[in-house]
PDB file of N, CA and C in Angstrom:
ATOM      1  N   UNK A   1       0.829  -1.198   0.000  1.00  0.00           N
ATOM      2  CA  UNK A   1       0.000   0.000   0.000  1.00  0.00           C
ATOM      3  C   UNK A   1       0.868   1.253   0.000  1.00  0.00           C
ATOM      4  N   UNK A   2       2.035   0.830   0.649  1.00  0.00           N
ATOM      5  CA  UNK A   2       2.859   2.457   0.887  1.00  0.00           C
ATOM      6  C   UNK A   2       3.392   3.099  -0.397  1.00  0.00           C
ATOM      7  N   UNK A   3       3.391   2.019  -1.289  1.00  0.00           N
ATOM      8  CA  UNK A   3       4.223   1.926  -2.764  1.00  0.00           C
ATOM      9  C   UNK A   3       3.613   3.150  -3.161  1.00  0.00           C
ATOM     10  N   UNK A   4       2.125   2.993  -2.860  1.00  0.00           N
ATOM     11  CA  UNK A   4       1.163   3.794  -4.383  1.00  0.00           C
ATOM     12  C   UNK A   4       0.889   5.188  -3.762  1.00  0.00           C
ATOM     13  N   UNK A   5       1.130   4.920  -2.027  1.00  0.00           N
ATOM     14  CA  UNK A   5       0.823   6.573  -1.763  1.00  0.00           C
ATOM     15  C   UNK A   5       2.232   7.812  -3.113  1.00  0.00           C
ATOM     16  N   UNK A   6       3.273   6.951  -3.707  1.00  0.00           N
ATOM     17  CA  UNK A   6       4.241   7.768  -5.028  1.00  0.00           C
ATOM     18  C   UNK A   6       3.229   7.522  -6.307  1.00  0.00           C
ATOM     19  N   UNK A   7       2.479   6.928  -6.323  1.00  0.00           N
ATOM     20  CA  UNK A   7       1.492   6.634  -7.755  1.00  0.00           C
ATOM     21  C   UNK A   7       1.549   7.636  -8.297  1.00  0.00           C
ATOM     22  N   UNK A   8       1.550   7.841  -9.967  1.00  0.00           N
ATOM     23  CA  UNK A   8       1.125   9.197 -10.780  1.00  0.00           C
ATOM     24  C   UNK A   8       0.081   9.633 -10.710  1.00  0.00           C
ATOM     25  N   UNK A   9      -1.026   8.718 -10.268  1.00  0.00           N
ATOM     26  CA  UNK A   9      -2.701   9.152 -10.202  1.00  0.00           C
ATOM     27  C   UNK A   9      -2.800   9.801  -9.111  1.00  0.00           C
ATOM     28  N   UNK A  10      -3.575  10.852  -9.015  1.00  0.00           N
ATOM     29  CA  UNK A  10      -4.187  11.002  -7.732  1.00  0.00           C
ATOM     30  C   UNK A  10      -5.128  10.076  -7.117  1.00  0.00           C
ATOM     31  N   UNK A  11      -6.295   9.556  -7.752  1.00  0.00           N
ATOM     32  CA  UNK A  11      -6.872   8.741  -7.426  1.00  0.00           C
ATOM     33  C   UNK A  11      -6.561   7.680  -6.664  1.00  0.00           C
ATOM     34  N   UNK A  12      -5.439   6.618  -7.615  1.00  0.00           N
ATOM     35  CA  UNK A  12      -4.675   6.083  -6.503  1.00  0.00           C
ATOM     36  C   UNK A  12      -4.028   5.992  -5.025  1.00  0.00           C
ATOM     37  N   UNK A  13      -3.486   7.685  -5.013  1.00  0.00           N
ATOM     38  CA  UNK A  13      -2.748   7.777  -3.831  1.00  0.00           C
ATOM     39  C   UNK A  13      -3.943   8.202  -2.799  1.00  0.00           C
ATOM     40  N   UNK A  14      -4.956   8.780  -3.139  1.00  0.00           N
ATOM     41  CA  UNK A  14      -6.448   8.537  -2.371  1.00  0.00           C
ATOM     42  C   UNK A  14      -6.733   7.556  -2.067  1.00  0.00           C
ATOM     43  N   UNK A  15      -6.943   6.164  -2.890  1.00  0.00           N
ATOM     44  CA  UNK A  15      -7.062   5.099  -2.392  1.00  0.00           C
ATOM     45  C   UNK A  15      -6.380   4.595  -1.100  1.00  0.00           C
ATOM     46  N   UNK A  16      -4.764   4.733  -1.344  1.00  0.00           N
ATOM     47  CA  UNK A  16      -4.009   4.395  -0.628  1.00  0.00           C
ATOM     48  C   UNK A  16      -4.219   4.629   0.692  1.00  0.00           C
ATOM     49  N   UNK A  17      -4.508   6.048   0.119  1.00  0.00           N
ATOM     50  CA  UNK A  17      -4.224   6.939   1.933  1.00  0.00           C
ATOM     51  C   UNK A  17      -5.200   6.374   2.298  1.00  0.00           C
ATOM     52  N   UNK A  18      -6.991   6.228   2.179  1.00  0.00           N
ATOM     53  CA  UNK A  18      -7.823   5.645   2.776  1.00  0.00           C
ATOM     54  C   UNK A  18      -7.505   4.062   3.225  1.00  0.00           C
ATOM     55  N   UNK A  19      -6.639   3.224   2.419  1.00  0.00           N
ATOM     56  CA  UNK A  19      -6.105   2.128   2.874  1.00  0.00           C
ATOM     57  C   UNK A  19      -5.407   1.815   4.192  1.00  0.00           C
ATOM     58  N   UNK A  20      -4.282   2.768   4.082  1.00  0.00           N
ATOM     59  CA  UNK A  20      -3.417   2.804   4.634  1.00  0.00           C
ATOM     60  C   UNK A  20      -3.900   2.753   6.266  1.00  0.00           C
ATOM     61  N   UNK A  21      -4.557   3.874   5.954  1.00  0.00           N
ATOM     62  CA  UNK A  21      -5.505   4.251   7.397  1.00  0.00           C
ATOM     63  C   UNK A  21      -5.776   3.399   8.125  1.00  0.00           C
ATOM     64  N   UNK A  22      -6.562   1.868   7.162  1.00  0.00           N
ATOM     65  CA  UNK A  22      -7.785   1.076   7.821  1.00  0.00           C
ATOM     66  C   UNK A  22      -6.041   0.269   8.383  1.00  0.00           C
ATOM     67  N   UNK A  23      -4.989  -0.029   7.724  1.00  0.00           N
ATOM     68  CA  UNK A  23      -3.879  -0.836   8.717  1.00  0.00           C
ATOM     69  C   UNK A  23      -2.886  -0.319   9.463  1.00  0.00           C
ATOM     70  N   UNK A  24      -2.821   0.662   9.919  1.00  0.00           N
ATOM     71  CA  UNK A  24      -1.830   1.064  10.618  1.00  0.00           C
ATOM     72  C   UNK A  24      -2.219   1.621  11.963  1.00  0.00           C
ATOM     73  N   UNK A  25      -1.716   1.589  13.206  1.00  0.00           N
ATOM     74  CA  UNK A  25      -2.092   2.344  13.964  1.00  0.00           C
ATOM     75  C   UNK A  25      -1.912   3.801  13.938  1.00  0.00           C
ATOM     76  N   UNK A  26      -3.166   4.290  14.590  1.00  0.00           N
ATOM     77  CA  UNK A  26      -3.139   6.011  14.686  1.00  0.00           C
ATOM     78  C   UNK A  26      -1.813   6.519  14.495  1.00  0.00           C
ATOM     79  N   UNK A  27      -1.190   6.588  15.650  1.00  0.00           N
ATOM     80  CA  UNK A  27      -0.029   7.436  15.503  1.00  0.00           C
ATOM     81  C   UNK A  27       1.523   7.226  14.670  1.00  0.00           C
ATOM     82  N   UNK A  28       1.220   6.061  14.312  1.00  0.00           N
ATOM     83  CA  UNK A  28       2.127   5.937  12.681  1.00  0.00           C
ATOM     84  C   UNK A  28       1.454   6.684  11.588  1.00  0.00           C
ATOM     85  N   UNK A  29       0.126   6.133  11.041  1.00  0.00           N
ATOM     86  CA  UNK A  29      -0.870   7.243  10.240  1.00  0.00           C
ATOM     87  C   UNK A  29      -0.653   8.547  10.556  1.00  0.00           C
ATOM     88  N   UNK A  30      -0.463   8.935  11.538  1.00  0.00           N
ATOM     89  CA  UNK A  30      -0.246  11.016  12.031  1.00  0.00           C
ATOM     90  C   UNK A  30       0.841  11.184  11.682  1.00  0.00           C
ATOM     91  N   UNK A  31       1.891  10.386  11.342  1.00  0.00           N
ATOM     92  CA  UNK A  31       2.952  10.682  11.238  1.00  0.00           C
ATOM     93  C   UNK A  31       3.206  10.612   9.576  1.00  0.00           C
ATOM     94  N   UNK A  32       2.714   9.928   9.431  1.00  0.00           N
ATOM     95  CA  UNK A  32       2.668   9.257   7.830  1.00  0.00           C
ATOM     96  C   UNK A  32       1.782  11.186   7.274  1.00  0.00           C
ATOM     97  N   UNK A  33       0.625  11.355   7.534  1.00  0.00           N
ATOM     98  CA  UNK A  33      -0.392  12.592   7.225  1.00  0.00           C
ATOM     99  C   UNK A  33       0.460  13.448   7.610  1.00  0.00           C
ATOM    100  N   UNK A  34       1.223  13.633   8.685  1.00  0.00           N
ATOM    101  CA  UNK A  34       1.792  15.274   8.730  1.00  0.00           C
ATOM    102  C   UNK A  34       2.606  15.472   7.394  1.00  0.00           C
ATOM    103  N   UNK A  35       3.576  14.176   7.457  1.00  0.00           N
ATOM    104  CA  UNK A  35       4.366  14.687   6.208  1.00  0.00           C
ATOM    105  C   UNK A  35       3.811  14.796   4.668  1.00  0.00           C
ATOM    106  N   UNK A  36       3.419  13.797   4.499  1.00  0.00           N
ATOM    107  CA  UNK A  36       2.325  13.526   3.453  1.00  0.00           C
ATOM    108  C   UNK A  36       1.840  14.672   2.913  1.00  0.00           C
ATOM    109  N   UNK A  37       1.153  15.788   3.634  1.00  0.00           N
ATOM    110  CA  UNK A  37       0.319  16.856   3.483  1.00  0.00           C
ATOM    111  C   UNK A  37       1.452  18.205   3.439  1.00  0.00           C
ATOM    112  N   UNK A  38       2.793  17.961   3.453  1.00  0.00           N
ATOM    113  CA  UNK A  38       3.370  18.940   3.016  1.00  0.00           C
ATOM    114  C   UNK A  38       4.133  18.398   1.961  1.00  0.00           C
ATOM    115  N   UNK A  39       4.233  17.461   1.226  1.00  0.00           N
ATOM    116  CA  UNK A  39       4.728  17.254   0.003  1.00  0.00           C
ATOM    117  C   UNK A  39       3.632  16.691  -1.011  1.00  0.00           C
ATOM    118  N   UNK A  40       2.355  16.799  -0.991  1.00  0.00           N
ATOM    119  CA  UNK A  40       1.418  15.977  -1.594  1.00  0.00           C
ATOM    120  C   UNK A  40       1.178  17.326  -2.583  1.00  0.00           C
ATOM    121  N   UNK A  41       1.073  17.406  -3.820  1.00  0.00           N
ATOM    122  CA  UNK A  41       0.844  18.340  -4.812  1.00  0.00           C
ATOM    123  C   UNK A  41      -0.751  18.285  -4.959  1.00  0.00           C
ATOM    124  N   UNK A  42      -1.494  17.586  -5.034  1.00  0.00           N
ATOM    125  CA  UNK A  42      -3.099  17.308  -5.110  1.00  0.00           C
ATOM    126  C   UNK A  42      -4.009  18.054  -4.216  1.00  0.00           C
ATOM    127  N   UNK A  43      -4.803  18.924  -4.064  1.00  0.00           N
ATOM    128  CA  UNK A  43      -5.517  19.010  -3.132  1.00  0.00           C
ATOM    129  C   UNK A  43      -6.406  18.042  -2.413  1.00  0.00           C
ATOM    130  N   UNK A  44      -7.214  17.364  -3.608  1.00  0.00           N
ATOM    131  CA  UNK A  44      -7.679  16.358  -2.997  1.00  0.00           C
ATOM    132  C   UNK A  44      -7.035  15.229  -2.567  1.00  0.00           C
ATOM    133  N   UNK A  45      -6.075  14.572  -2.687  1.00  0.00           N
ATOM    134  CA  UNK A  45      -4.801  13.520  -1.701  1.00  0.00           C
ATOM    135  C   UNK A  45      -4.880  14.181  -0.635  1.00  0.00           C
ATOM    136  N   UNK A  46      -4.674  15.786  -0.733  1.00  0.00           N
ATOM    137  CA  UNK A  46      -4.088  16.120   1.014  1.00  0.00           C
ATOM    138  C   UNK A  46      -5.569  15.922   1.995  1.00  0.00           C
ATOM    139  N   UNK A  47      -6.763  16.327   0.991  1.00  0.00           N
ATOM    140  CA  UNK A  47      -7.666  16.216   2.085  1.00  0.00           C
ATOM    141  C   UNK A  47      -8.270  15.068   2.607  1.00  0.00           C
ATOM    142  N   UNK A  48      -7.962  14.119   1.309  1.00  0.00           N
ATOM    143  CA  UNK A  48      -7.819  12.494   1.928  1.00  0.00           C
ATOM    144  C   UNK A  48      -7.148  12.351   3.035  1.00  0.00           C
ATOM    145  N   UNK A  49      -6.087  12.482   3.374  1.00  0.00           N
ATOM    146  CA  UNK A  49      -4.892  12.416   4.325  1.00  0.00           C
ATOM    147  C   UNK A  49      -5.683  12.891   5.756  1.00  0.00           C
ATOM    148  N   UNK A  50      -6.015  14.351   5.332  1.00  0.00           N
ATOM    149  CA  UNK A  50      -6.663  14.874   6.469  1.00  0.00           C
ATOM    150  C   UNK A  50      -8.188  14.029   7.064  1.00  0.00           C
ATOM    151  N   UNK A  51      -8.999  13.829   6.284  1.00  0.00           N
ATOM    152  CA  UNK A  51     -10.592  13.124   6.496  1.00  0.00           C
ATOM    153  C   UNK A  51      -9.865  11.947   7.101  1.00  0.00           C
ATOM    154  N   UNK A  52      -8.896  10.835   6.922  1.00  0.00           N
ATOM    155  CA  UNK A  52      -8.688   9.739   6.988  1.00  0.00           C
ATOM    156  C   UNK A  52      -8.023   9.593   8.393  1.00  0.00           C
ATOM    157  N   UNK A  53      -7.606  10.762   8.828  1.00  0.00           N
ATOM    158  CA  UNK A  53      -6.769  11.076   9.985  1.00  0.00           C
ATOM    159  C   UNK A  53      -7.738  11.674  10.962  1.00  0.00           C
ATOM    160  N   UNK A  54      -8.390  12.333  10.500  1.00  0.00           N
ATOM    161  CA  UNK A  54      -9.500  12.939  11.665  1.00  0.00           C
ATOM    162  C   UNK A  54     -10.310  11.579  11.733  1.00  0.00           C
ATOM    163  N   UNK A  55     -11.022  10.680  11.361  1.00  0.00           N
ATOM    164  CA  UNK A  55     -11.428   9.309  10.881  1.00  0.00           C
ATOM    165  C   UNK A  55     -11.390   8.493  12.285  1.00  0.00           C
ATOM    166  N   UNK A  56      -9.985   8.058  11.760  1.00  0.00           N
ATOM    167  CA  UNK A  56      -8.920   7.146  12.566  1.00  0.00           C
ATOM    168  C   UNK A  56      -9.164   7.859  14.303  1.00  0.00           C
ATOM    169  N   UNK A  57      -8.793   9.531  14.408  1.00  0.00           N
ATOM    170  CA  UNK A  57      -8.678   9.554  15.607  1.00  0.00           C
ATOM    171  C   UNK A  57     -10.090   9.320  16.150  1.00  0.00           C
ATOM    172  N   UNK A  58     -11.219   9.515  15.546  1.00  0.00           N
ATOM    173  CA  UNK A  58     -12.916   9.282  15.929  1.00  0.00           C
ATOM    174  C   UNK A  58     -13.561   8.347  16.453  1.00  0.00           C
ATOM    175  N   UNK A  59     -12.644   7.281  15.582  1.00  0.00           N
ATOM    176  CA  UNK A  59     -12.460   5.811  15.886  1.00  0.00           C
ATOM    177  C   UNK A  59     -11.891   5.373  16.797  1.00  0.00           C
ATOM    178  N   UNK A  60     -11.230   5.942  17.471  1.00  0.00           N
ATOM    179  CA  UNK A  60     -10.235   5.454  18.677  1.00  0.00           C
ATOM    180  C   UNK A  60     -10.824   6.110  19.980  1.00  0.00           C
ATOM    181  N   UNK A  61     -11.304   7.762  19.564  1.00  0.00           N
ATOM    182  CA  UNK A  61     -11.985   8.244  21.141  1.00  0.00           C
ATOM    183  C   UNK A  61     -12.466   7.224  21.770  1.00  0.00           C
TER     184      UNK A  61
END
C-alpha cells in the first residue's frame, strides 16, 4: 500500500491513503499525514490524508 501513496494518479494515492488508514495504527498514520500533506501536490490527496486522519482519531476516542 505504501508503494502507491508515489502513484502518478491522484486517485490512486487517495485510495491508498484511505487504505493505509484502515492498517496502521493512529499514531504511525499522524505521522505518515503530517508529512504527506506537506509534500502531496493534489488538493484532494491532502484532504484524503486529512478526512482519513480525523477518521482514525474518531475511531479510537
Amino acid at each position: 500500500v505504501r508503494a502507491l501513496l508515489g502513484d502518478a494518479s491522484p486517485l490512486v494515492r487517495g485510495a491508498a491513503v484511505w487504505a493505509l488508514s484502515r492498517l496502521v495504527p493512529t499514531s504511525e498514520f499522524a505521522k505518515s499525514a503530517s508529512d504527506a500533506v506537506k509534500a502531496e501536490g493534489d488538493e484532494a490527496v491532502r484532504r484524503e490524508w486529512r478526512l482519513a486522519l480525523a477518521n482514525q482519531i474518531e475511531a479510537h476516542a
